[in-house]
Protein backbone atom coordinates (compact mmCIF):
# COMPACT_ATOMS: atom_id res chain seq x y z
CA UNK A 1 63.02 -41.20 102.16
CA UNK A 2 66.57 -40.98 100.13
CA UNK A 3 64.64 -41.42 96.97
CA UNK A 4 66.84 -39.97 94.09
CA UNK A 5 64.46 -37.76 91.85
CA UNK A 6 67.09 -37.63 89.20
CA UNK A 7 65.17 -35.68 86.55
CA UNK A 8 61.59 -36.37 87.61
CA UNK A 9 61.57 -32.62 87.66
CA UNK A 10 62.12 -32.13 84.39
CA UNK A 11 59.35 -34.88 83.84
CA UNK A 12 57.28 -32.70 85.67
CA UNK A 13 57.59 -29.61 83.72
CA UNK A 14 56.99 -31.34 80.54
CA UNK A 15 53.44 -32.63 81.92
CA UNK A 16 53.01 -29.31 83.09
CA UNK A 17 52.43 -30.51 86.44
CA UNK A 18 52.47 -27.74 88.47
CA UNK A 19 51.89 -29.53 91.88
CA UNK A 20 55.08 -31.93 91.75
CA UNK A 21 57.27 -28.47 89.96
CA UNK A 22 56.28 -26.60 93.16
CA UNK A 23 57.29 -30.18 95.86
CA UNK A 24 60.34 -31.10 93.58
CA UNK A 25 62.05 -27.48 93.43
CA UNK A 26 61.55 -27.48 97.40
CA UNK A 27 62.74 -30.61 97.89
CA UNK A 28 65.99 -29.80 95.31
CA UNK A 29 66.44 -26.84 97.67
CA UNK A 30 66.89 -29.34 100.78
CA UNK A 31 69.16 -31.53 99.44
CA UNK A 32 71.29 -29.54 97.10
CA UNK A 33 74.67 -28.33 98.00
CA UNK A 34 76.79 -25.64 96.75
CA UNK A 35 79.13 -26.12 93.99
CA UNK A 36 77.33 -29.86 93.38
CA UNK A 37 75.49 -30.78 90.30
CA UNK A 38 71.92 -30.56 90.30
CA UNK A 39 70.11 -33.78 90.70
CA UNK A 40 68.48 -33.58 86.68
CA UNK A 41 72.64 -33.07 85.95
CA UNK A 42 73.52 -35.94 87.20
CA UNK A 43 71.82 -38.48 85.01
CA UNK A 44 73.84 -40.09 82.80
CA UNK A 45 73.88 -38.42 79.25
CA UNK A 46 73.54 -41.76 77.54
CA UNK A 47 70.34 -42.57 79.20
CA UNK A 48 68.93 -39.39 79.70
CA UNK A 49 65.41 -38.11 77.90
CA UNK A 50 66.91 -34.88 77.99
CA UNK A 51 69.96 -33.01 76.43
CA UNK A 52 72.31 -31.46 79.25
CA UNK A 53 70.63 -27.92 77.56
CA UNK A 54 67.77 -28.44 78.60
CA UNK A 55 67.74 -26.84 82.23
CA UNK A 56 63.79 -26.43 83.63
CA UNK A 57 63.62 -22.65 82.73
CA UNK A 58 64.11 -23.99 79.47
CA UNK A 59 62.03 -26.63 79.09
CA UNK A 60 59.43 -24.67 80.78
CA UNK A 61 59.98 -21.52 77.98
CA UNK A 62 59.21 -24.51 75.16
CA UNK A 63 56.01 -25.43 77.14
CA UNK A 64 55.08 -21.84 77.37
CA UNK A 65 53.53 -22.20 80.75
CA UNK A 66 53.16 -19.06 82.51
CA UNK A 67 52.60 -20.48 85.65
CA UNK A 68 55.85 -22.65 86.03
CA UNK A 69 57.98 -20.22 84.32
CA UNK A 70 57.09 -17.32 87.31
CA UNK A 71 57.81 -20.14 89.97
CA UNK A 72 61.22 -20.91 88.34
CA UNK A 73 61.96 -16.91 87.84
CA UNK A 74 61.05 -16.16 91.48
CA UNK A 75 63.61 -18.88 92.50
CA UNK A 76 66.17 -17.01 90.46
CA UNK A 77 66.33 -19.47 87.41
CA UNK A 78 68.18 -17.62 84.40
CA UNK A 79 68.50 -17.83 80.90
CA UNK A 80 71.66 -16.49 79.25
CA UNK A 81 71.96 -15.20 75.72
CA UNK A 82 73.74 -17.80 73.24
CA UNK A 83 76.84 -16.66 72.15
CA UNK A 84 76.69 -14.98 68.72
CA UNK A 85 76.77 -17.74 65.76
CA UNK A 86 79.67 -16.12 64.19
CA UNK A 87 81.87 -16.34 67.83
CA UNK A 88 84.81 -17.39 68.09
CA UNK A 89 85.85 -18.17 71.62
CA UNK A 90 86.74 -21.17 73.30
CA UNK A 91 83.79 -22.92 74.78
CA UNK A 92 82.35 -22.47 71.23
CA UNK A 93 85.05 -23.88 69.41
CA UNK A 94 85.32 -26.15 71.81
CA UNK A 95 81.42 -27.40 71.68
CA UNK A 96 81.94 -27.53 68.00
CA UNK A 97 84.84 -29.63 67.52
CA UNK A 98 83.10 -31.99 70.06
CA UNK A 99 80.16 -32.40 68.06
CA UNK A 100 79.23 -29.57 66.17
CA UNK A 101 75.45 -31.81 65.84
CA UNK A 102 74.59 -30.78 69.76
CA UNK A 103 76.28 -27.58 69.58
CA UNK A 104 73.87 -26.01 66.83
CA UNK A 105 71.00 -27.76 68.27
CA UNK A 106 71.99 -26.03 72.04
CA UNK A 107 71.62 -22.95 70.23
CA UNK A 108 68.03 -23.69 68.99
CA UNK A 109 67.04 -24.81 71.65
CA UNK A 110 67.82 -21.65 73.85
CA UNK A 111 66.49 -19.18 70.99
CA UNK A 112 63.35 -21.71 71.37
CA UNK A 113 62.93 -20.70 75.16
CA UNK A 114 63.88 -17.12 74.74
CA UNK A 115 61.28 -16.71 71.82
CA UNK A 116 58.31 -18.16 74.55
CA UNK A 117 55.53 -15.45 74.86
CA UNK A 118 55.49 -16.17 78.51
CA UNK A 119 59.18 -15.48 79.52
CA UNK A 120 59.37 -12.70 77.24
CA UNK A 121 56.20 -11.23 79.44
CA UNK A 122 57.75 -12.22 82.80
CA UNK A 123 61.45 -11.08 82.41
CA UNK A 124 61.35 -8.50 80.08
CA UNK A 125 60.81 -4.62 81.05
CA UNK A 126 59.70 -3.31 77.20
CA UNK A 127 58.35 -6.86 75.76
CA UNK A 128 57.87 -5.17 72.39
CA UNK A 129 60.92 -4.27 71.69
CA UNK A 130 62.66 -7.02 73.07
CA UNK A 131 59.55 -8.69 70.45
CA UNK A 132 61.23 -6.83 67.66
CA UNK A 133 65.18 -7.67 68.63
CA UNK A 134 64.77 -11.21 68.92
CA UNK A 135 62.81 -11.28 65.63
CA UNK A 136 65.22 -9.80 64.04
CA UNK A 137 68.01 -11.73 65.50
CA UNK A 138 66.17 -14.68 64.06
CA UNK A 139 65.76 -13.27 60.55
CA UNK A 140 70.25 -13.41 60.60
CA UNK A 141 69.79 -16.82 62.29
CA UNK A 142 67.80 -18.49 59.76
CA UNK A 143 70.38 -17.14 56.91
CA UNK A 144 73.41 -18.00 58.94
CA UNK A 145 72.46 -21.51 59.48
CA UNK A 146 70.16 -22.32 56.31
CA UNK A 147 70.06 -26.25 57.41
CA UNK A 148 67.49 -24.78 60.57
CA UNK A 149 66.25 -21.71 58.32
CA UNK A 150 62.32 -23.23 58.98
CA UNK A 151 62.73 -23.76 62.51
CA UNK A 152 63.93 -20.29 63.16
CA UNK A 153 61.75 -18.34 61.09
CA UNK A 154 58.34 -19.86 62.95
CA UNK A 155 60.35 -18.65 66.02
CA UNK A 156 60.28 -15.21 64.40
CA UNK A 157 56.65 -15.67 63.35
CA UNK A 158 56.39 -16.74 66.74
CA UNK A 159 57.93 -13.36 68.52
CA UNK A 160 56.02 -11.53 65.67
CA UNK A 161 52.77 -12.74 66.46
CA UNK A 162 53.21 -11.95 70.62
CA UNK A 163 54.10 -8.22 69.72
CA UNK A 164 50.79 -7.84 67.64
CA UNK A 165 48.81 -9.85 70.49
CA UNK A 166 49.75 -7.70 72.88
CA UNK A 167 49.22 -4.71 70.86
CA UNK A 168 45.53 -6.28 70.29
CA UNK A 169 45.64 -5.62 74.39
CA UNK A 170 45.07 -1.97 73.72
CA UNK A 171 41.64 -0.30 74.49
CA UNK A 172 41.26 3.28 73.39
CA UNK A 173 43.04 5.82 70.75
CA UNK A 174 45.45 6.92 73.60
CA UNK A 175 46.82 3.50 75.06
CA UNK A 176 47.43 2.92 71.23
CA UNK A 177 49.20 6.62 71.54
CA UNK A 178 51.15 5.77 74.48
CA UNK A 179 52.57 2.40 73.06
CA UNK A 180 53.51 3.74 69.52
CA UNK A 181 54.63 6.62 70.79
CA UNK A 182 57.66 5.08 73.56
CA UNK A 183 60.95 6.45 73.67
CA UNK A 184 62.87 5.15 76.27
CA UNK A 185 65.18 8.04 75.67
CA UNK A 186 62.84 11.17 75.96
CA UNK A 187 59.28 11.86 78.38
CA UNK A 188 56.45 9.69 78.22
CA UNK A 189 53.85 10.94 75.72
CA UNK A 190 51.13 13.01 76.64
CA UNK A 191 47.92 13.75 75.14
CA UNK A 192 47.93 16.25 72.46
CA UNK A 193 51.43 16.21 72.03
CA UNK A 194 52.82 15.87 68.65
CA UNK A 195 53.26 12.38 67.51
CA UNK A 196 56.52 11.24 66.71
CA UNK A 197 55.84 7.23 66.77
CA UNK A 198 59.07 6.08 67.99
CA UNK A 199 57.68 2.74 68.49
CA UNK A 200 56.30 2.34 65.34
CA UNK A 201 59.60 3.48 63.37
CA UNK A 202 61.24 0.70 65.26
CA UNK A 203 58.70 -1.82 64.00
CA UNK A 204 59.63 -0.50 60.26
CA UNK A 205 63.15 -0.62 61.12
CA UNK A 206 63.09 -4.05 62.41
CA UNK A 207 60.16 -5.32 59.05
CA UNK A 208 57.45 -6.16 61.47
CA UNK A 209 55.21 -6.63 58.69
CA UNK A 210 52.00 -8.03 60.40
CA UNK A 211 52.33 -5.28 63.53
CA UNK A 212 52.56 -2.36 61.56
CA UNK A 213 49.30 -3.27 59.02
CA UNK A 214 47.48 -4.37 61.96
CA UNK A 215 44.15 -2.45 62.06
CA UNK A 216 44.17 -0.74 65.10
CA UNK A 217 47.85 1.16 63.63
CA UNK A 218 46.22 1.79 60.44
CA UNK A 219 43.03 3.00 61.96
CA UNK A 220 45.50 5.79 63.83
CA UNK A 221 47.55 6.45 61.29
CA UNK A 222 44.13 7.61 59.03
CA UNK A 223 42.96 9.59 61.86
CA UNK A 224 46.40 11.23 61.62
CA UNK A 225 46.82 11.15 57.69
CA UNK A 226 43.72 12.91 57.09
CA UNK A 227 44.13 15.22 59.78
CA UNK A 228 44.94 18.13 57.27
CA UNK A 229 41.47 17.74 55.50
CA UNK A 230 39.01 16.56 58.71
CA UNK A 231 36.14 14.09 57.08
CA UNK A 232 37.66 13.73 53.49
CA UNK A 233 36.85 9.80 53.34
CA UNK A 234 33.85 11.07 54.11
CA UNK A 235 33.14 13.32 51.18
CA UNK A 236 31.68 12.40 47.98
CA UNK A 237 33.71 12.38 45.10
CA UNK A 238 33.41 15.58 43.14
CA UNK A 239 34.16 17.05 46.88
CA UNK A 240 36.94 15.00 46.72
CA UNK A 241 37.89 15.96 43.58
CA UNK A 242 37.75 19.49 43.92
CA UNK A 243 40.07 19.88 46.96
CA UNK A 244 42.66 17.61 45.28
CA UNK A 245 42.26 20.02 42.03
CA UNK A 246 42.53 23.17 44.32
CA UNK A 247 45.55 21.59 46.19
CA UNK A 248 46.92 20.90 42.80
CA UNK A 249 46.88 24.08 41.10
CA UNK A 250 47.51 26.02 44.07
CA UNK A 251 50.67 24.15 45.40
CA UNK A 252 53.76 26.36 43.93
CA UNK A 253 51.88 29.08 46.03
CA UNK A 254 51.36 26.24 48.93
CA UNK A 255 55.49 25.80 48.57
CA UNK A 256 56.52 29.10 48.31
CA UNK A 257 54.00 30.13 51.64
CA UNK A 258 55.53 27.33 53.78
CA UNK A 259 59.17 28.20 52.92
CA UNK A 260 58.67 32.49 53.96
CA UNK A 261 55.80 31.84 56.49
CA UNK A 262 55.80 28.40 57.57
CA UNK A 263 54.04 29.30 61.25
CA UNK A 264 50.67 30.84 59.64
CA UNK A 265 47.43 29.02 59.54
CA UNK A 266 47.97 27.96 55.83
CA UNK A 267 51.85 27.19 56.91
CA UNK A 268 50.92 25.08 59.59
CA UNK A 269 48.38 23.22 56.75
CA UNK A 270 51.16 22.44 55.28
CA UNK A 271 53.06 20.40 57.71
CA UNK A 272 49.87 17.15 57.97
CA UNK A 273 50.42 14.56 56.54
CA UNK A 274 47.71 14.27 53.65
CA UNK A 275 48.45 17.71 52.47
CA UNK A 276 52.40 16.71 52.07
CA UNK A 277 51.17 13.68 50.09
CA UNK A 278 48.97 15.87 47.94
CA UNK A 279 51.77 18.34 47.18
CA UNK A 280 54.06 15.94 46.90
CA UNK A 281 51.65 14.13 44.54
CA UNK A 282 51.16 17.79 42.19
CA UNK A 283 55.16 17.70 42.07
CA UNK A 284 54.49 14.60 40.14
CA UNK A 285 52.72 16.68 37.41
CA UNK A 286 56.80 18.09 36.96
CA UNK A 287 57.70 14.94 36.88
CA UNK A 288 55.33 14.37 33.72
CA UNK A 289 56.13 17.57 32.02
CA UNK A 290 59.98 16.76 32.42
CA UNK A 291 59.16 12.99 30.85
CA UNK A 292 57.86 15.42 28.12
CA UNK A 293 60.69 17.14 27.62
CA UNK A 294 62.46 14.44 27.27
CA UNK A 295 60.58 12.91 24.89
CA UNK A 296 60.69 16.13 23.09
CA UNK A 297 64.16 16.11 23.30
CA UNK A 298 64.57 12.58 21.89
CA UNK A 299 62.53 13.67 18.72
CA UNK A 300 64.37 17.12 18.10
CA UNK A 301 61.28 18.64 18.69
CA UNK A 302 62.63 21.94 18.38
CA UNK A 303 64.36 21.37 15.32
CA UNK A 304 61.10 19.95 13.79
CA UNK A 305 59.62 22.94 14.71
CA UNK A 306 61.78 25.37 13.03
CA UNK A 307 61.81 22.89 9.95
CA UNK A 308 58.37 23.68 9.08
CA UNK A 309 57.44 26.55 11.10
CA UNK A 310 60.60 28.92 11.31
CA UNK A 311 61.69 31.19 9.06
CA UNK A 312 64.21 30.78 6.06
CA UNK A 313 67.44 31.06 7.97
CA UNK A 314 66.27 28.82 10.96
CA UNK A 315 65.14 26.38 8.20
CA UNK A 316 68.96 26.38 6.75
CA UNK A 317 70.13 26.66 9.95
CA UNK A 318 68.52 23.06 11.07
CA UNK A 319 69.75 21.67 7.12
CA UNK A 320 73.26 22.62 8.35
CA UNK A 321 72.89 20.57 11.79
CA UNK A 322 71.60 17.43 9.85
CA UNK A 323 74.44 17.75 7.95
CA UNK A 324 76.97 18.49 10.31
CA UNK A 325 76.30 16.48 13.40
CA UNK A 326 79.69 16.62 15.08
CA UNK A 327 80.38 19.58 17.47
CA UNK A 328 77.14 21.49 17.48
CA UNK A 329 75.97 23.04 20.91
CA UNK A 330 72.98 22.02 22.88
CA UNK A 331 69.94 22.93 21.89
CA UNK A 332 67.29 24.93 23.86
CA UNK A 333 65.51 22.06 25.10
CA UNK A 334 68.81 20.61 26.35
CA UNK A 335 69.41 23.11 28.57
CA UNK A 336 65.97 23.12 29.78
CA UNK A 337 66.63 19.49 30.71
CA UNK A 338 70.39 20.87 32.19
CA UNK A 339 68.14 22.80 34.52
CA UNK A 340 65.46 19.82 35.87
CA UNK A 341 68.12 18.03 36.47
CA UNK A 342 70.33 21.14 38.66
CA UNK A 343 67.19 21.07 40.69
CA UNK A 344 66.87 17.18 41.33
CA UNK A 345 70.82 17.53 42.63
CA UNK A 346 70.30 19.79 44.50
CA UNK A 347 66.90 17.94 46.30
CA UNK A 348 68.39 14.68 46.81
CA UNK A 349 71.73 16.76 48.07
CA UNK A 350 69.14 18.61 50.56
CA UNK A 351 67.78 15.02 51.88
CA UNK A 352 70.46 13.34 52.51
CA UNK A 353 72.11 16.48 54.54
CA UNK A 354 67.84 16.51 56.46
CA UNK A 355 68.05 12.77 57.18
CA UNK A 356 71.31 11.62 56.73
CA UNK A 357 73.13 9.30 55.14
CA UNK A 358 72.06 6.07 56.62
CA UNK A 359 67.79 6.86 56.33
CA UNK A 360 68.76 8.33 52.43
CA UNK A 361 70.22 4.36 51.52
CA UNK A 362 67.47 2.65 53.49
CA UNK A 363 64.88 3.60 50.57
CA UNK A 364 65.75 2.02 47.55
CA UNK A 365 64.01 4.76 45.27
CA UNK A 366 66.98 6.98 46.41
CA UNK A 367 69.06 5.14 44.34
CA UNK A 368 67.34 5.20 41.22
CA UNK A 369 67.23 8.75 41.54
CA UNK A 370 71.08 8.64 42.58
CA UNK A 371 71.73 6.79 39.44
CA UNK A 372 69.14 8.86 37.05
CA UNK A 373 70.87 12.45 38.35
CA UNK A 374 74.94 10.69 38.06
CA UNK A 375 73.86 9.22 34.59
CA UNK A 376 72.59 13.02 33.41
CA UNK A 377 75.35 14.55 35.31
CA UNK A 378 77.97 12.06 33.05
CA UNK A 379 75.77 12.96 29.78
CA UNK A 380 76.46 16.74 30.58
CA UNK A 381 79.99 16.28 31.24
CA UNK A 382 80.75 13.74 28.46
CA UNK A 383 78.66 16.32 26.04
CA UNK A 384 80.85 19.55 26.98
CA UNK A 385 84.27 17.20 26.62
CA UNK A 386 82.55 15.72 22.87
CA UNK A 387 81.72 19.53 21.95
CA UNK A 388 85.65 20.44 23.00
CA UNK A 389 87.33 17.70 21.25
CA UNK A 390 85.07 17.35 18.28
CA UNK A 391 85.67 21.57 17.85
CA UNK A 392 88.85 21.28 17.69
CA UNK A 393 89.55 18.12 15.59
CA UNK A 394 87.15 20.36 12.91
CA UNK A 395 89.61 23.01 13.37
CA UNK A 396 92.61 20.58 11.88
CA UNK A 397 90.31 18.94 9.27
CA UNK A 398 87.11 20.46 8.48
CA UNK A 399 86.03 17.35 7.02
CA UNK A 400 85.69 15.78 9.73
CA UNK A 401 82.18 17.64 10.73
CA UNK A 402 80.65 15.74 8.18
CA UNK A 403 81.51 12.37 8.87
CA UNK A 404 78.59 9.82 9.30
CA UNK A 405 77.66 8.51 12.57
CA UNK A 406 79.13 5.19 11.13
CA UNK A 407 82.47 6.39 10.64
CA UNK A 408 83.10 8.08 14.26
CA UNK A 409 84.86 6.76 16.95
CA UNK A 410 82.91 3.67 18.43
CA UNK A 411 83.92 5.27 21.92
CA UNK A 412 83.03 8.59 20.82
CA UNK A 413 82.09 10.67 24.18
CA UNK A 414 79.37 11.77 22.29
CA UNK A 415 78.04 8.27 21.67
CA UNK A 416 78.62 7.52 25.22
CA UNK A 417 76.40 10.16 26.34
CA UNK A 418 73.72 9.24 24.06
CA UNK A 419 73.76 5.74 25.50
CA UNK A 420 73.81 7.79 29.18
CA UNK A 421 71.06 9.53 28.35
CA UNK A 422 68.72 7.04 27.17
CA UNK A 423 69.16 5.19 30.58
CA UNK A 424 68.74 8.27 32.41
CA UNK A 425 65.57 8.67 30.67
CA UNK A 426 64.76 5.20 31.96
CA UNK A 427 65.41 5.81 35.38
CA UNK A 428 63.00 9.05 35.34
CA UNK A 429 60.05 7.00 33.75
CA UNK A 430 60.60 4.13 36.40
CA UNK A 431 60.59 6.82 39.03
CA UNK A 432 56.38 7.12 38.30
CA UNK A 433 55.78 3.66 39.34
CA UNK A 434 56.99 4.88 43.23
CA UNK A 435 53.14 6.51 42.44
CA UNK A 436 51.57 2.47 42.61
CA UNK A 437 51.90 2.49 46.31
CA UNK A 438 48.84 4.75 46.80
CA UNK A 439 46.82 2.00 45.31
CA UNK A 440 45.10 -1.03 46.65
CA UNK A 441 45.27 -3.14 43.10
CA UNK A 442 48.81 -1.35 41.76
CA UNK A 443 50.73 -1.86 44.91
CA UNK A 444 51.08 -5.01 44.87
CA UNK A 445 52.21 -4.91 41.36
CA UNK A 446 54.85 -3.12 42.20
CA UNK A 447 56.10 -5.48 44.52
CA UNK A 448 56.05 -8.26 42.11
CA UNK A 449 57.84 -5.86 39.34
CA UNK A 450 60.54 -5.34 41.93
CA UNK A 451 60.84 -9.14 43.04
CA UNK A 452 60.29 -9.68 39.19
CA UNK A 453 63.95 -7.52 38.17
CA UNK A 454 65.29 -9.25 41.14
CA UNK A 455 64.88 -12.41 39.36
CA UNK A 456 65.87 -11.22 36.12
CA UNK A 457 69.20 -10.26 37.58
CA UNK A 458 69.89 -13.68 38.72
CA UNK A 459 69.19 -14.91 35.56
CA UNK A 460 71.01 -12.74 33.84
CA UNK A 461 74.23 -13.47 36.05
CA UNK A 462 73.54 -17.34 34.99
CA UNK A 463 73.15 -16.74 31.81
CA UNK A 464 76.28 -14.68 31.87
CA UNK A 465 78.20 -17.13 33.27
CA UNK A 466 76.74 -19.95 30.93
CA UNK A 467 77.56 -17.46 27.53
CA UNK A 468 81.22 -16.91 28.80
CA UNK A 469 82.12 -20.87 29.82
């Protein structure tokens, strides 16, 4: 009847009135010509409930409803990705200069519709990851533009929460299989096949916290982490105790089996998941007898030893070091410590050639071990170049072995390495507390410790800052 509906469609959509969406978009079709604005376009901007962003797909992706978004996606309606926030072409800078008010608040608005459950469910062909992308995107979002950090991270709580609702959508161990276990790169995965968890590495990749600790992936993941030792929850605890003592005690042989014969039955063992924990747990017992040594070391242990319990000439022997403390050779407890540490060069040398480069700097224990082996490496180095140097200024002046540590060199290598190795020895007691993890009440402690030297940093940078104005 030449009524104009202006934007009574978009009107309609915000109701969620599915009736008039279905009469208006038909109607629309009738009357709209090609290369014309749409009638909700042509309403003046000054008067208009609506931003000229807001397009129905849009509106209807706020509203969530499932039943208007399919009717505008069967009609064709689109949503296209917002240009990135750091872009630089000329419809951005354009919008910007403008008003640089409606251009951030376009962008919002279209991460708000492309964050809807619904339209992620109707246009997307793998809705978790597309989940786990747009979550992700938002994480950068809400640090690029800290003035709409809230808003975007409840969209990423948002696109967080659909992944985990539609993993709650799974029935049976081997739906839960199949979804965790999608590659869009390799086969689908079949039943009995070895797990790789593609899915679930993504999920970790991308820090979908509350998908990965739901409980139907940790109920999995103990069917697979105990699938070394079937029943082991289920054994009482001196059970318990005695196959992680036999594991224990037994695990040089364990090592040494895998490496020569890695495809018999006790080989194969060796490759599930608990028994790698419990070896890699026993290696900790290394760990502890290295902390000894260097505890050991830090006392002169050995020459306290041959102080009271060696004979005459290792008694005057150890007199002679006390007295002459400049350019005397490592002792034998040194060089056991020279060797520990050969061996942790060569490990973390071995992982990051296994996983590469970019999964070694992802965990952040890698570099306290990177920084424990360079600070022993430097000790080693600045000891040998001390023992050089101090030998031969002994060679000129004799005297000069007997000087007092007061009297050397404030940047005497020797001093340096000292220094070294006291962090070092720092970095291989911290290394214990990656051992918290395993437990329910110390895990979370070690969260807070690392949050906790986080902080501490800061405030050490302010305070530095502060001391030097």
């Amino acid at each position: 009847m030449g009524v104009e509906t202006r934007d009574a469609l978009l009107y309609a959509i915000s109701v969620e009135f599915v009736e008039a969406v279905e009469l208006l978009l038909e109607h629309e079709e009738l009357i709209h010509k090609e290369g014309e604005l749409y009638s909700w376009q042509k309403v003046d901007i000054n008067t208009a409930t609506f931003t000229p962003d807001i397009t129905p797909l849009v509106l209807a992706a706020h509203r969530n409803n499932y039943e208007i978004l399919k009717i505008l996606l069967d009609r064709g309606a689109t949503i296209s990705m917002p240009h990135d926030i750091k872009c630089g072409c000329d419809d951005c800078v354009n919008q910007s200069e403008e008003d640089s008010l409606r251009h951030s608040l376009s962008r919002l608005n279209e991460y708000k519709a492309l964050a809807s459950p619904s339209l992620i469910a109707l246009s997307s062909s793998d809705p978790l990851l597309t989940a786990f992308q747009l979550s992700w995107e938002l994480r950068n979002l809400a640090f690029a533009e800290p003035e709409s950090k809230s808003e975007y991270m409840d969209l990423r709580k948002q696109c967080q929460q659909f992944a985990v609702d539609l993993l709650q959508q799974s029935r049976s161990s081997s739906e839960l299989a199949i979804i965790l276990n999608h590659d869009p790169d390799n086969p689908p995965y079949q039943e009995g096949e070895h797990m790789k968890l593609a899915r679930l590495e993504l999920a970790i990749l991308y820090k979908q916290k509350k998908f990965v600790a739901h409980p139907n992936i940790q109920q999995l993941l103990a069917a697979l982490w105990y699938e070394g030792v079937p029943g082991f929850r289920r054994k009482s605890s001196p059970q318990k105790l005695m196959i992680i003592m036999k594991v224990t005690l037994l695990f040089p042989f364990y090592c040494l089996l895998y490496t020569f014969a890695p495809e018999t039955k006790s080989g194969k063992l060796m490759r599930k998941p608990f028994m790698k924990f419990l070896i890699h747990a026993s290696s900790y017992l290394i760990c502890l007898f290295f902390l000894l040594l260097l505890i050991l070391v830090s006392l002169r242990a050995d020459d306290l030893f041959f102080e009271h319990f060696g004979s005459q000439s290792m008694k005057s022997s150890v007199l002679e070091q006390y007295q002459k403390q400049r350019g005397n050779p490592p002792s034998i407890l040194e060089y056991a410590v020279l060797i520990y540490v050969l061996g942790y060069i060569f490990e973390e040398t071995h992982e990051i050639f296994t996983e590469g480069i970019q999964s070694y700097l992802r965990n952040l224990w890698n570099f306290i071990d990177f920084t424990r082996n360079l600070f022993y490496a430097l000790t080693f180095v600045l000891r040998a170049v001390a023992y050089l140097q101090q030998i031969n200024e002994i060679q000129k002046d004799p005297t000069t072995a007997f000087l007092r540590r007061e009297q050397w060199h404030s940047f005497d290598p020797q001093l340096i390495a000292e220094g070294l190795f006291a962090a070092a020895n720092i970095f291989s007691a911290l290394k214990l507390v990656h051992l918290f993890s395993i437990n329910p009440h110390l895990g979370p402690l070690q969260i807070s410790l690392g949050r906790m030297v986080i902080d501490i940093v800061k405030f050490f940078f302010i305070y530095t800052l502060v001391l030097f104005a």
